[in-house]
N, C-alpha and C. Protein backbone atom coordinates (compact mmCIF):
# COMPACT_ATOMS: atom_id res chain seq x y z
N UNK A 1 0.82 -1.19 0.00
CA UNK A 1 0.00 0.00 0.00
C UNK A 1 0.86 1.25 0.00
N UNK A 2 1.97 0.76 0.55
CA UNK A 2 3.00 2.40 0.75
C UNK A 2 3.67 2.27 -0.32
N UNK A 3 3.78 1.61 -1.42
CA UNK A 3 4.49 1.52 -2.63
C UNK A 3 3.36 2.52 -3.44
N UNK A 4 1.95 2.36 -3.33
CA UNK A 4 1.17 2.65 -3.87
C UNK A 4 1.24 3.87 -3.88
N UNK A 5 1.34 4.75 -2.47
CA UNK A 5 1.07 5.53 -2.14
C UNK A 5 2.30 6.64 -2.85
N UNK A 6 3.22 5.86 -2.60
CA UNK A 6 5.22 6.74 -3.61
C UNK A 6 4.59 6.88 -5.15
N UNK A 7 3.72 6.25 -5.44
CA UNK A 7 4.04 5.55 -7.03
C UNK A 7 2.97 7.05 -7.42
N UNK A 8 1.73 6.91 -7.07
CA UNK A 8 0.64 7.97 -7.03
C UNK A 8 1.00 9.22 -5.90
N UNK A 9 1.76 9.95 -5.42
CA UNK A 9 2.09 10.95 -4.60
C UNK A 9 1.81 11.84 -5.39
N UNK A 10 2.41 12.00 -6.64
CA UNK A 10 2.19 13.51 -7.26
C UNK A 10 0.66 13.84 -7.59
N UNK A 11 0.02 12.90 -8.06
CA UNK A 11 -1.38 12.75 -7.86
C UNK A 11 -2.63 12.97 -6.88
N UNK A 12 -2.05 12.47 -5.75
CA UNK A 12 -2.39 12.29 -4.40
C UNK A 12 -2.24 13.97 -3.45
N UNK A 13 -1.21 14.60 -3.79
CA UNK A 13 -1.00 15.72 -3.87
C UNK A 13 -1.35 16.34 -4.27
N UNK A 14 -1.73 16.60 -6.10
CA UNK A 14 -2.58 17.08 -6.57
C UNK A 14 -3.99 17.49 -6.47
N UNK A 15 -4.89 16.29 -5.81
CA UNK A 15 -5.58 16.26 -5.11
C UNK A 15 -6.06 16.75 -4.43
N UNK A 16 -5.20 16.11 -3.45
CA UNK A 16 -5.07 17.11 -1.77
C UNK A 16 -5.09 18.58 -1.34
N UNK A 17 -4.22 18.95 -2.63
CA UNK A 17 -3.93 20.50 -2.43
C UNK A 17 -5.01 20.72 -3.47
N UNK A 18 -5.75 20.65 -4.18
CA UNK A 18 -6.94 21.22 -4.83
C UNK A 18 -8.03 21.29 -4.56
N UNK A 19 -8.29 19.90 -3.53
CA UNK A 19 -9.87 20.24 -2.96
C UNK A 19 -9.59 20.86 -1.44
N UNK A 20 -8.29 20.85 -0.99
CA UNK A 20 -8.03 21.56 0.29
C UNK A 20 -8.25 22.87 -0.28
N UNK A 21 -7.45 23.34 -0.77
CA UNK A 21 -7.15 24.84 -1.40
C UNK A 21 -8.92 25.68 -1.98
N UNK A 22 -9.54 24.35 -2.34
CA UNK A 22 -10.80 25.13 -2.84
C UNK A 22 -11.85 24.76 -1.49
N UNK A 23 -12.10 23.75 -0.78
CA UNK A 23 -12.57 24.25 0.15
C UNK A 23 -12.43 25.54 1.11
N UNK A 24 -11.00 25.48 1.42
CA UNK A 24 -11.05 26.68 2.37
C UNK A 24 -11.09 27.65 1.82
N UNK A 25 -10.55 28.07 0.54
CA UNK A 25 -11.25 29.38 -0.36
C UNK A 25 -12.80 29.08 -0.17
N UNK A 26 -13.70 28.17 -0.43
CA UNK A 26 -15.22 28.53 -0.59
C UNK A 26 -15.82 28.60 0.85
N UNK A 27 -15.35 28.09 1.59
CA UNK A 27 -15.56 28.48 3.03
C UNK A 27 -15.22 30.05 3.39
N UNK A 28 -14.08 30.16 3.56
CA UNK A 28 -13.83 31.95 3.79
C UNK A 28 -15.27 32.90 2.57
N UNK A 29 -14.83 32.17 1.50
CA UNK A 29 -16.18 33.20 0.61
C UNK A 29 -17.63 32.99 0.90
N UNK A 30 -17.95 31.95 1.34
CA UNK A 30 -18.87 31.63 1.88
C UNK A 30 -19.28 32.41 3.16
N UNK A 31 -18.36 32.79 4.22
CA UNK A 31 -17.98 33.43 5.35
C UNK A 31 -18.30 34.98 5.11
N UNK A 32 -17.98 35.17 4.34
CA UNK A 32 -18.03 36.66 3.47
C UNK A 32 -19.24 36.92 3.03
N UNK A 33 -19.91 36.49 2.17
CA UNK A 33 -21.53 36.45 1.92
C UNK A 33 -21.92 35.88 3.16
N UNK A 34 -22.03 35.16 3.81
CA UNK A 34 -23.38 35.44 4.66
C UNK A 34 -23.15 37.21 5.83
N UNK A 35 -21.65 37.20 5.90
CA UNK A 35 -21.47 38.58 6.60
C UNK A 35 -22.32 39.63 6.23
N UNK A 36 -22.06 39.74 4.70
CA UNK A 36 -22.16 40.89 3.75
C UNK A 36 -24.33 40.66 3.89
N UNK A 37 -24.67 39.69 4.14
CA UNK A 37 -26.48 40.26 3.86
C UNK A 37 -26.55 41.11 5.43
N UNK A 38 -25.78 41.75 6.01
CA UNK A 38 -26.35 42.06 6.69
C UNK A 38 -25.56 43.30 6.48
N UNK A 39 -24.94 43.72 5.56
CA UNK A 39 -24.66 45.08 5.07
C UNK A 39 -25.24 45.80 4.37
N UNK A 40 -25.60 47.22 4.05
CA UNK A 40 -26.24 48.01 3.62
C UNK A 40 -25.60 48.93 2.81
N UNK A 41 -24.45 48.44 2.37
CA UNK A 41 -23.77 50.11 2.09
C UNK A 41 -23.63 49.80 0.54
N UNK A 42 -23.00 48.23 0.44
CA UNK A 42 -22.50 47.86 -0.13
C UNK A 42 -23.29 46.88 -1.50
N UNK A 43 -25.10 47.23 -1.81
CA UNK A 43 -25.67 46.33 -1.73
C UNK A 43 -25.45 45.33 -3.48
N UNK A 44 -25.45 43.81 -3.45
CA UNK A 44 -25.79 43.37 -2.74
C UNK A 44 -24.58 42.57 -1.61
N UNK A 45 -23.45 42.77 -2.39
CA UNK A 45 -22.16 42.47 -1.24
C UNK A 45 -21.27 43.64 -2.05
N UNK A 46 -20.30 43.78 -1.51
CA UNK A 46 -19.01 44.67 -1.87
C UNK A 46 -18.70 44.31 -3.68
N UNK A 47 -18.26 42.85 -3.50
CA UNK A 47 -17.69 42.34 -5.11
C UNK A 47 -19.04 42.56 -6.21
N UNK A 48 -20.19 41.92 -5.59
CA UNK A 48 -20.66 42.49 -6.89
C UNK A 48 -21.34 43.68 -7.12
N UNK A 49 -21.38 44.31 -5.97
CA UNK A 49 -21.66 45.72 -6.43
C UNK A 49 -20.48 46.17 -6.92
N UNK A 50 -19.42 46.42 -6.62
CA UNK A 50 -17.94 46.86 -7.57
C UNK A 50 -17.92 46.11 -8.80
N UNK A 51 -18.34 45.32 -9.29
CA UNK A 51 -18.35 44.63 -10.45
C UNK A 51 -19.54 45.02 -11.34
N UNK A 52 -21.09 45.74 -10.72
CA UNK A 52 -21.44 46.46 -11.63
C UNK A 52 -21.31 47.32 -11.80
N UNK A 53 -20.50 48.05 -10.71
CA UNK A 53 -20.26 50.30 -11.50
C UNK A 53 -19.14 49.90 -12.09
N UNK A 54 -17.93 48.90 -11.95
CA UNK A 54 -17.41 48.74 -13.06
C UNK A 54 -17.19 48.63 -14.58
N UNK A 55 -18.28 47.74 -14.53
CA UNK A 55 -19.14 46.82 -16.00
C UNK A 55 -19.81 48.51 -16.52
N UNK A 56 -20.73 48.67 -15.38
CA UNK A 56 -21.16 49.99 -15.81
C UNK A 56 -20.24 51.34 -16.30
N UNK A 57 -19.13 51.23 -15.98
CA UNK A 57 -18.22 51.97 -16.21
C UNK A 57 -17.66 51.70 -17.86
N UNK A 58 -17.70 50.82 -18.02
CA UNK A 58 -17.22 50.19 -19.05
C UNK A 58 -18.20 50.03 -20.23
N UNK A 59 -18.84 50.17 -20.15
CA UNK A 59 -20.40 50.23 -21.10
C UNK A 59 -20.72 51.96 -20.95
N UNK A 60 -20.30 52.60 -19.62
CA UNK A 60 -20.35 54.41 -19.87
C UNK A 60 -19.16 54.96 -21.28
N UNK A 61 -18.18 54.43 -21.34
CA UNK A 61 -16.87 54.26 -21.58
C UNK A 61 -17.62 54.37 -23.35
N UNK A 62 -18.35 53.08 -23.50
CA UNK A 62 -18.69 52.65 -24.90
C UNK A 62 -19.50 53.51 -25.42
N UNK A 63 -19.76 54.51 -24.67
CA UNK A 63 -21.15 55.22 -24.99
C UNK A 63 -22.79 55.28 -24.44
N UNK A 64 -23.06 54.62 -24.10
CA UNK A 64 -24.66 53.76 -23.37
C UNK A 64 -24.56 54.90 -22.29
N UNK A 65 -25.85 55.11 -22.15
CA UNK A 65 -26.53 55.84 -20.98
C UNK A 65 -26.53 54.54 -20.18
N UNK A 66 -26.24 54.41 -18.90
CA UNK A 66 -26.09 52.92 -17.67
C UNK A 66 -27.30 53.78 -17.04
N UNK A 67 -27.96 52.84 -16.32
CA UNK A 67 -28.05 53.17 -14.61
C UNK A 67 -28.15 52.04 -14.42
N UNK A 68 -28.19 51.38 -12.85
CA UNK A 68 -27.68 50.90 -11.81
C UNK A 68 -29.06 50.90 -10.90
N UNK A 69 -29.64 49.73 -10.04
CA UNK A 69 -30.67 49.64 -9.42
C UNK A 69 -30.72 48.64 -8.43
N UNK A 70 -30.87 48.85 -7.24
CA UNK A 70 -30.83 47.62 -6.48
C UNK A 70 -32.39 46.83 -6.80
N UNK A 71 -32.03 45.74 -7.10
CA UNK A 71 -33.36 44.62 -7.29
C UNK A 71 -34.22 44.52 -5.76
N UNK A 72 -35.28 44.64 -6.68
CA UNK A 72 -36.64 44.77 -5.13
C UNK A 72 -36.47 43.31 -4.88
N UNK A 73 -36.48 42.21 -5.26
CA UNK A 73 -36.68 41.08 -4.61
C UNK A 73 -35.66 40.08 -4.70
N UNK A 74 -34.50 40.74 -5.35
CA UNK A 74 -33.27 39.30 -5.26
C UNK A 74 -32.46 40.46 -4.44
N UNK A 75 -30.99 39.74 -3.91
CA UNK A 75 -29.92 40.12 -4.27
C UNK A 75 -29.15 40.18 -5.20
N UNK A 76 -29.22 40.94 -5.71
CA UNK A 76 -28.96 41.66 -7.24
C UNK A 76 -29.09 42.89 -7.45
N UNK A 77 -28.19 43.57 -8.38
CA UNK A 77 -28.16 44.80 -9.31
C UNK A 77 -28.74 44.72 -10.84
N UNK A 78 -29.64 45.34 -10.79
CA UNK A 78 -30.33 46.06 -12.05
C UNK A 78 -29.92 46.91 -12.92
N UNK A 79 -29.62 46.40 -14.22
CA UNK A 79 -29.06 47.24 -15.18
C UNK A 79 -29.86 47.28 -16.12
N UNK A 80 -29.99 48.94 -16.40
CA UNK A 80 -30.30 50.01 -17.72
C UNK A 80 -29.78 50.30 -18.41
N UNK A 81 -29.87 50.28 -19.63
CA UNK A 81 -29.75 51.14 -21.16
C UNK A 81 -30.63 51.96 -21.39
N UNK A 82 -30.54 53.59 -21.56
CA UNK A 82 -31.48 53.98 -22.55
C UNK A 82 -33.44 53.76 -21.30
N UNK A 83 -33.06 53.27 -20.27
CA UNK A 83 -34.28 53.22 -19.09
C UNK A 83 -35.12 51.94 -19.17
N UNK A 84 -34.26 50.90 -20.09
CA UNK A 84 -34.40 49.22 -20.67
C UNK A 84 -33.69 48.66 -19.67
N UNK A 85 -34.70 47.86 -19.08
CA UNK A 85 -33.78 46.96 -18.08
C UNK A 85 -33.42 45.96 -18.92
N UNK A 86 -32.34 45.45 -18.31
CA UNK A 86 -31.69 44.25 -19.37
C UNK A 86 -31.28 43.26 -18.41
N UNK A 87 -30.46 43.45 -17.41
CA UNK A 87 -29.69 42.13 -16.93
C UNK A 87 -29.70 42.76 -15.20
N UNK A 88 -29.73 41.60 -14.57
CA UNK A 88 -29.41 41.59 -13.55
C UNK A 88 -27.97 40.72 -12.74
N UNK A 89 -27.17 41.90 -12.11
CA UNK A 89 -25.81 40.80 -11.72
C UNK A 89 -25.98 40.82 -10.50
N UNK A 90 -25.85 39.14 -10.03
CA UNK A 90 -26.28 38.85 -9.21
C UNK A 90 -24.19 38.26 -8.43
N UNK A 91 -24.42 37.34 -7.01
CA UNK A 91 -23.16 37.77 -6.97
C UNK A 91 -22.87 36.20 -7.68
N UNK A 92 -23.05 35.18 -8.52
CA UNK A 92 -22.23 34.45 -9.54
C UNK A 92 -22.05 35.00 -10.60
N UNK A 93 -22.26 36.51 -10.60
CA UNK A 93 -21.79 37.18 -12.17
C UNK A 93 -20.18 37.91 -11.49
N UNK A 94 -19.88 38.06 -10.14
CA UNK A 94 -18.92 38.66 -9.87
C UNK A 94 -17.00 38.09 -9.70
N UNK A 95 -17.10 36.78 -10.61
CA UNK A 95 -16.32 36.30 -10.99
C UNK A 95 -15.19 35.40 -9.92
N UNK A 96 -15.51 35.90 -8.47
CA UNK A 96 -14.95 35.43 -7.25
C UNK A 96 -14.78 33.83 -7.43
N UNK A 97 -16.22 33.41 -7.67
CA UNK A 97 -16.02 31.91 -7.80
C UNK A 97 -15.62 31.12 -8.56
N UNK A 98 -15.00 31.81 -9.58
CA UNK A 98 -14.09 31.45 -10.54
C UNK A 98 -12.84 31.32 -10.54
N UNK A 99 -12.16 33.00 -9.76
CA UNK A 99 -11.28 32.69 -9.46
C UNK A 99 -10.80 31.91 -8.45
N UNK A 100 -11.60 31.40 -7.21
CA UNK A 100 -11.48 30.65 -6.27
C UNK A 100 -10.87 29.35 -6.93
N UNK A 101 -11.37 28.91 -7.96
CA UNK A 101 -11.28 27.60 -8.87
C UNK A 101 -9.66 27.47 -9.77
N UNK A 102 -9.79 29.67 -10.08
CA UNK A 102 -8.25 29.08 -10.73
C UNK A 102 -7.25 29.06 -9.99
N UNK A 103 -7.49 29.66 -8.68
CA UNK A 103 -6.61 29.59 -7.65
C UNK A 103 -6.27 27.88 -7.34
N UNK A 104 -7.01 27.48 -6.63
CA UNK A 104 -6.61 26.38 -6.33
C UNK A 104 -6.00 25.05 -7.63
N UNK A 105 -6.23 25.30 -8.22
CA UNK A 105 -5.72 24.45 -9.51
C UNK A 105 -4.26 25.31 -9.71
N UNK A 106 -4.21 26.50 -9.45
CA UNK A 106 -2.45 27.11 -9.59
C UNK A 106 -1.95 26.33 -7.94
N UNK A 107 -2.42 26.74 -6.78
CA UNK A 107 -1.56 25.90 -6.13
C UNK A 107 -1.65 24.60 -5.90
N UNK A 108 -2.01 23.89 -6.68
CA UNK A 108 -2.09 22.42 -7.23
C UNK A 108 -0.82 22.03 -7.54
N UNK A 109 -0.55 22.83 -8.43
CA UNK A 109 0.99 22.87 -9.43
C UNK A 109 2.01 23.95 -8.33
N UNK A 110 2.20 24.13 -7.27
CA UNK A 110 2.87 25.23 -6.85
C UNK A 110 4.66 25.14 -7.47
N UNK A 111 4.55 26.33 -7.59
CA UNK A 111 6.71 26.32 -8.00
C UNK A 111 6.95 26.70 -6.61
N UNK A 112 7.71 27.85 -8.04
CA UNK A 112 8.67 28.78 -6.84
C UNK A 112 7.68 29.79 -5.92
N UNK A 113 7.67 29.89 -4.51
CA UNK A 113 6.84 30.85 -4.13
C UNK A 113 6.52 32.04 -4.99
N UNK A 114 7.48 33.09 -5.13
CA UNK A 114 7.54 33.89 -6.15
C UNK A 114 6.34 33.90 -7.35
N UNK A 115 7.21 33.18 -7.87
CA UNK A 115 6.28 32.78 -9.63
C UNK A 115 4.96 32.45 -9.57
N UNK A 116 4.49 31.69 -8.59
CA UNK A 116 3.35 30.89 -7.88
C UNK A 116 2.84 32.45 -8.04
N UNK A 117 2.81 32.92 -6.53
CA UNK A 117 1.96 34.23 -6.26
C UNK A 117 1.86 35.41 -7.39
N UNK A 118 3.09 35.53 -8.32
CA UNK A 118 2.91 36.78 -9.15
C UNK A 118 1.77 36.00 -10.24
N UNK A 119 2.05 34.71 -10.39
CA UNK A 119 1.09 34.10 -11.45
C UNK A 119 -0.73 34.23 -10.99
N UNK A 120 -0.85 33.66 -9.49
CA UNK A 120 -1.92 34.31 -9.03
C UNK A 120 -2.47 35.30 -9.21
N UNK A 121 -1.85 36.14 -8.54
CA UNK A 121 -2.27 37.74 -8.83
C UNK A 121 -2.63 38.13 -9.87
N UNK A 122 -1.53 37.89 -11.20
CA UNK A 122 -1.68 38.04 -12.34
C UNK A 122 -3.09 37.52 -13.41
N UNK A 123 -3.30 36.36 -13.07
CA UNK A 123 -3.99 35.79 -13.57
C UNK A 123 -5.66 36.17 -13.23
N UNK A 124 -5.58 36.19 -11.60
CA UNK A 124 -6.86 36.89 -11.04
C UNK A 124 -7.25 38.27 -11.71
N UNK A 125 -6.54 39.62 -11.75
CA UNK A 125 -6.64 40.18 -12.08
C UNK A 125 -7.07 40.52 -13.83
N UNK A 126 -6.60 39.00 -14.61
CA UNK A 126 -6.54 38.76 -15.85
C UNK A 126 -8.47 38.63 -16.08
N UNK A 127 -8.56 37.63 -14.96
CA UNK A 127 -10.05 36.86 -15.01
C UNK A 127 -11.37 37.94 -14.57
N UNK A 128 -10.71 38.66 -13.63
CA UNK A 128 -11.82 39.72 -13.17
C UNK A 128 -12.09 40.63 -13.90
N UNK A 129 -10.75 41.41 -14.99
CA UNK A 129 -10.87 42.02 -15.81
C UNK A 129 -12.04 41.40 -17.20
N UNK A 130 -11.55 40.69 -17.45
CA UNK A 130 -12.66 39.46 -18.82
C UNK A 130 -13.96 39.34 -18.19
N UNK A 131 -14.00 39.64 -17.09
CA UNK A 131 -15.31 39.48 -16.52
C UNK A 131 -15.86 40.60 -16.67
N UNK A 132 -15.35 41.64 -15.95
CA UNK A 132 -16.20 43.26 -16.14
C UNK A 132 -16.30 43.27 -18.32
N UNK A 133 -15.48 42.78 -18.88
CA UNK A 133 -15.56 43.21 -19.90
C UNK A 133 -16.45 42.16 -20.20
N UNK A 134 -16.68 40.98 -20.30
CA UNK A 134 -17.94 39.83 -20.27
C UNK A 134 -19.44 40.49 -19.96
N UNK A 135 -19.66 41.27 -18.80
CA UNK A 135 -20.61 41.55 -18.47
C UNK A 135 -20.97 42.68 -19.44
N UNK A 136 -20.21 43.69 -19.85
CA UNK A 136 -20.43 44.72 -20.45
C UNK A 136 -21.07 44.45 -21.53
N UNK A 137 -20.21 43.69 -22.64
CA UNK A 137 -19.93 43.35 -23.66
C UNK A 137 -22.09 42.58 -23.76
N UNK A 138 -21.93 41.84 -22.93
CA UNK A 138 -23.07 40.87 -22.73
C UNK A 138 -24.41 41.70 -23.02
N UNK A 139 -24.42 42.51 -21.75
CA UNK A 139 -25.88 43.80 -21.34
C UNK A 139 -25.53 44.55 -22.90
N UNK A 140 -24.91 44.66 -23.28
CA UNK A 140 -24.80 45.30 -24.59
C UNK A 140 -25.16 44.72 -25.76
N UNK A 141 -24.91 43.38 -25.87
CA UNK A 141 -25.30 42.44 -26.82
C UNK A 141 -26.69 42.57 -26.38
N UNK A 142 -27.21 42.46 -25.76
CA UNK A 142 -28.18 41.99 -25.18
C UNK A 142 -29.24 43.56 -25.43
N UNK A 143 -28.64 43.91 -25.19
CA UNK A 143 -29.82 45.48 -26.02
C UNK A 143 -29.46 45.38 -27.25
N UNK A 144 -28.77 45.62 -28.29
CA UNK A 144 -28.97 45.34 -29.44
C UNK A 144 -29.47 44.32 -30.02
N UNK A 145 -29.01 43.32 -29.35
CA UNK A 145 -29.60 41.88 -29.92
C UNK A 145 -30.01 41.07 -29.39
N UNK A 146 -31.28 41.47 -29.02
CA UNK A 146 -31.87 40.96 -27.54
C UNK A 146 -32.30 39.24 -27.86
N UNK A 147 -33.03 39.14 -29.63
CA UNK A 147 -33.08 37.57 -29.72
C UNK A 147 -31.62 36.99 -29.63
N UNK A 148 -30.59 37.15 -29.35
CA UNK A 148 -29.63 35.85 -28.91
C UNK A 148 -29.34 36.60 -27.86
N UNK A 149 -30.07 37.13 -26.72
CA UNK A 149 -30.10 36.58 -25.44
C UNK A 149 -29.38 35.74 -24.60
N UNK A 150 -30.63 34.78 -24.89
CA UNK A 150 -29.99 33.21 -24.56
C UNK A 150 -28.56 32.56 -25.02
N UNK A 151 -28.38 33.11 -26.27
CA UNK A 151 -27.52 32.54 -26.75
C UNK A 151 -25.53 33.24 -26.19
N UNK A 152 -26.08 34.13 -26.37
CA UNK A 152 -24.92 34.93 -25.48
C UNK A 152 -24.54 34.74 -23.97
N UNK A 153 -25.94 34.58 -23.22
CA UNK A 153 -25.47 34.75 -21.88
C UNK A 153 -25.02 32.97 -21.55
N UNK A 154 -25.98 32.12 -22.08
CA UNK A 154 -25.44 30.53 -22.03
C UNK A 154 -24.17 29.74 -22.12
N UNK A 155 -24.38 30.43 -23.43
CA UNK A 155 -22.72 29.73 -24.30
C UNK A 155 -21.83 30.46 -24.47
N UNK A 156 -21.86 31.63 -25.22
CA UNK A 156 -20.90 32.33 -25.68
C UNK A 156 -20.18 32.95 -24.80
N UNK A 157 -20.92 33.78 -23.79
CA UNK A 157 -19.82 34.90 -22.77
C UNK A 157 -19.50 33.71 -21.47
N UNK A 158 -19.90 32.49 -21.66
CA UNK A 158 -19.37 31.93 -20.49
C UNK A 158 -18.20 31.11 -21.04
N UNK A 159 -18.44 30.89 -22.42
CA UNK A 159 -17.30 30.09 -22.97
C UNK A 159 -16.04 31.65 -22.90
N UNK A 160 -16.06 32.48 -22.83
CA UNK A 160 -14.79 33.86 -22.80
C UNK A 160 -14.39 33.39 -21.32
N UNK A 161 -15.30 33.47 -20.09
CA UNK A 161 -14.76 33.57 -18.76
C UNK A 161 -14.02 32.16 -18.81
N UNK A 162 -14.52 31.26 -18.86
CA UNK A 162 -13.84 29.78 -18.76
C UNK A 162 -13.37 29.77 -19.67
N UNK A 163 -12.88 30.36 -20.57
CA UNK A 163 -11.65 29.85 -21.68
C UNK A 163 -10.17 30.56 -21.62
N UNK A 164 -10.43 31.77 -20.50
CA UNK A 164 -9.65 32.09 -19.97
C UNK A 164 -8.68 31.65 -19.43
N UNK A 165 -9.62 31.12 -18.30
CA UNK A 165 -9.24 30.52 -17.06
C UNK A 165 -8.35 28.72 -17.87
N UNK A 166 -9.37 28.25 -18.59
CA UNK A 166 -8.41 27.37 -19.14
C UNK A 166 -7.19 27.10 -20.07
N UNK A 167 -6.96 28.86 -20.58
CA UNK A 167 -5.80 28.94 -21.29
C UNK A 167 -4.58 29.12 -20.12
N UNK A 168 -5.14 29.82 -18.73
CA UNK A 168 -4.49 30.74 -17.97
C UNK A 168 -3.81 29.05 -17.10
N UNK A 169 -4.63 27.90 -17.11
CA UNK A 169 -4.19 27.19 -16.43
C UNK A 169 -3.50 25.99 -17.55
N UNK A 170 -3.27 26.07 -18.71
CA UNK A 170 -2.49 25.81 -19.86
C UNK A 170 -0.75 26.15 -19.38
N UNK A 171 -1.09 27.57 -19.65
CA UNK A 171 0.04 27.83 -19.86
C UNK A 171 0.88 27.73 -18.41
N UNK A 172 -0.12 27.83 -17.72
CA UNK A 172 1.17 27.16 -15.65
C UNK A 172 1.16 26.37 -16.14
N UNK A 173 0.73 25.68 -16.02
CA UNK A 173 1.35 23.99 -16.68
C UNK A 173 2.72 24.04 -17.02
N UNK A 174 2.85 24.60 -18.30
CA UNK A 174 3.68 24.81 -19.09
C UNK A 174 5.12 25.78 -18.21
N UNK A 175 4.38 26.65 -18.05
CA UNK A 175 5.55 27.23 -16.49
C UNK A 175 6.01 26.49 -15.67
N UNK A 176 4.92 25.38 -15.13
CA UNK A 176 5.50 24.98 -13.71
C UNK A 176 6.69 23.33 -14.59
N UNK A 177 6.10 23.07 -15.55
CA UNK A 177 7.07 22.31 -16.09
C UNK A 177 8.36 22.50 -15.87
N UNK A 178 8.66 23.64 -16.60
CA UNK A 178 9.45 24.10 -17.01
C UNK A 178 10.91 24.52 -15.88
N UNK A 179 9.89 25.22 -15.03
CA UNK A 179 10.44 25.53 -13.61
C UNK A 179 11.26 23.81 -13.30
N UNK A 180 9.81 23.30 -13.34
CA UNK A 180 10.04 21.45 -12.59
C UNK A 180 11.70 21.23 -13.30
N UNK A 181 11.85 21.26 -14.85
CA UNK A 181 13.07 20.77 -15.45
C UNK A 181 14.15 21.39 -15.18
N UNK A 182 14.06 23.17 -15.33
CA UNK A 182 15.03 23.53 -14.40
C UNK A 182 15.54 23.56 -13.48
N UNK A 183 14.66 23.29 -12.23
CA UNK A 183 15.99 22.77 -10.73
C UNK A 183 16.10 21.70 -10.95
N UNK A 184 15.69 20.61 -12.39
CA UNK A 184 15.70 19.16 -12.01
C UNK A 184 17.56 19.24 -12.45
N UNK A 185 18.39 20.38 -13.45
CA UNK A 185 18.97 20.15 -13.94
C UNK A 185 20.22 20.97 -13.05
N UNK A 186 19.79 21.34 -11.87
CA UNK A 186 20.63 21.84 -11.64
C UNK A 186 22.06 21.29 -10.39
């Protein structure tokens, strides 16, 4: 069994550090939303309200008259074009739980501390950005071309956020390889 265990380690590790790493990320975020319903300032939590005056920022940017509305019966923000409601971002539009996901799949593969964390950072910042521009891009499609709707918010702008994230965890791969061959040679 302990042969087993040498033979499958990198695996076993893999593992370990991915559903560890994403539990306690979805726990702490988890920790965070239930805090946040009992905030007012921020509605309906901090991230996704900053993620729609962002988006909204970014669609002001394009031209579009925005406004911004807290939803009477979800937690959610209400977005206008032109005094057209169109979309509501709720907080799985605020990209957190995504990156929670590419996080733990980067320290899956961890290197060098260093490289590890700047790749984090980097990458988060990569994903949150594609997101405000996802959402924009979307509520915008979505007033002009309101019959693919469905088709935009389903497939298309979710295939941008996750294709990101799966190029972004491509290419660590390819880093942490690389890293792997270089101290192997040294």
């Amino acid at each position: 069994m302990l042969q087993l265990f040498k033979k499958y380690s990198v695996v076993i590790r893999f593992i370990a550090v991915f559903l560890g790493s994403y539990f306690l990320l979805s726990v702490l975020y988890n920790s965070y939303l239930i805090y946040s319903e009992a905030q007012t300032e921020f509605y309906p939590d901090f991230f996704t309200n900053i993620v729609s005056r962002q988006s909204a920022a970014v669609m002001e940017f394009l031209g579009y008259a925005i406004k911004l509305e807290a939803h009477e019966t979800e937690r959610a923000i209400k977005v206008f074009i032109e005094d057209a409601f169109l979309v509501r971002v709720v907080e799985g539009c605020n990209s957190i739980s995504v990156i929670i996901l590419f996080i733990s799949f980067i320290l899956s593969f961890f290197a060098k501390k260093r490289t590890t964390i700047f790749y984090i950072l980097g990458g988060s910042v990569l994903i949150y950005a594609m997101n405000l521009i996802r959402i924009a891009l979307l509520t915008i499609g979505i007033y002009e071309y309101p019959q693919y709707a469905s088709l935009m918010h389903e497939i298309i702008f979710p295939l941008i956020i996750y294709g990101t994230v799966i190029i972004l965890w491509i290419s660590w791969v390819r880093v942490y390889a690389n890293l792997e061959k270089n101290e192997g040679e040294v």
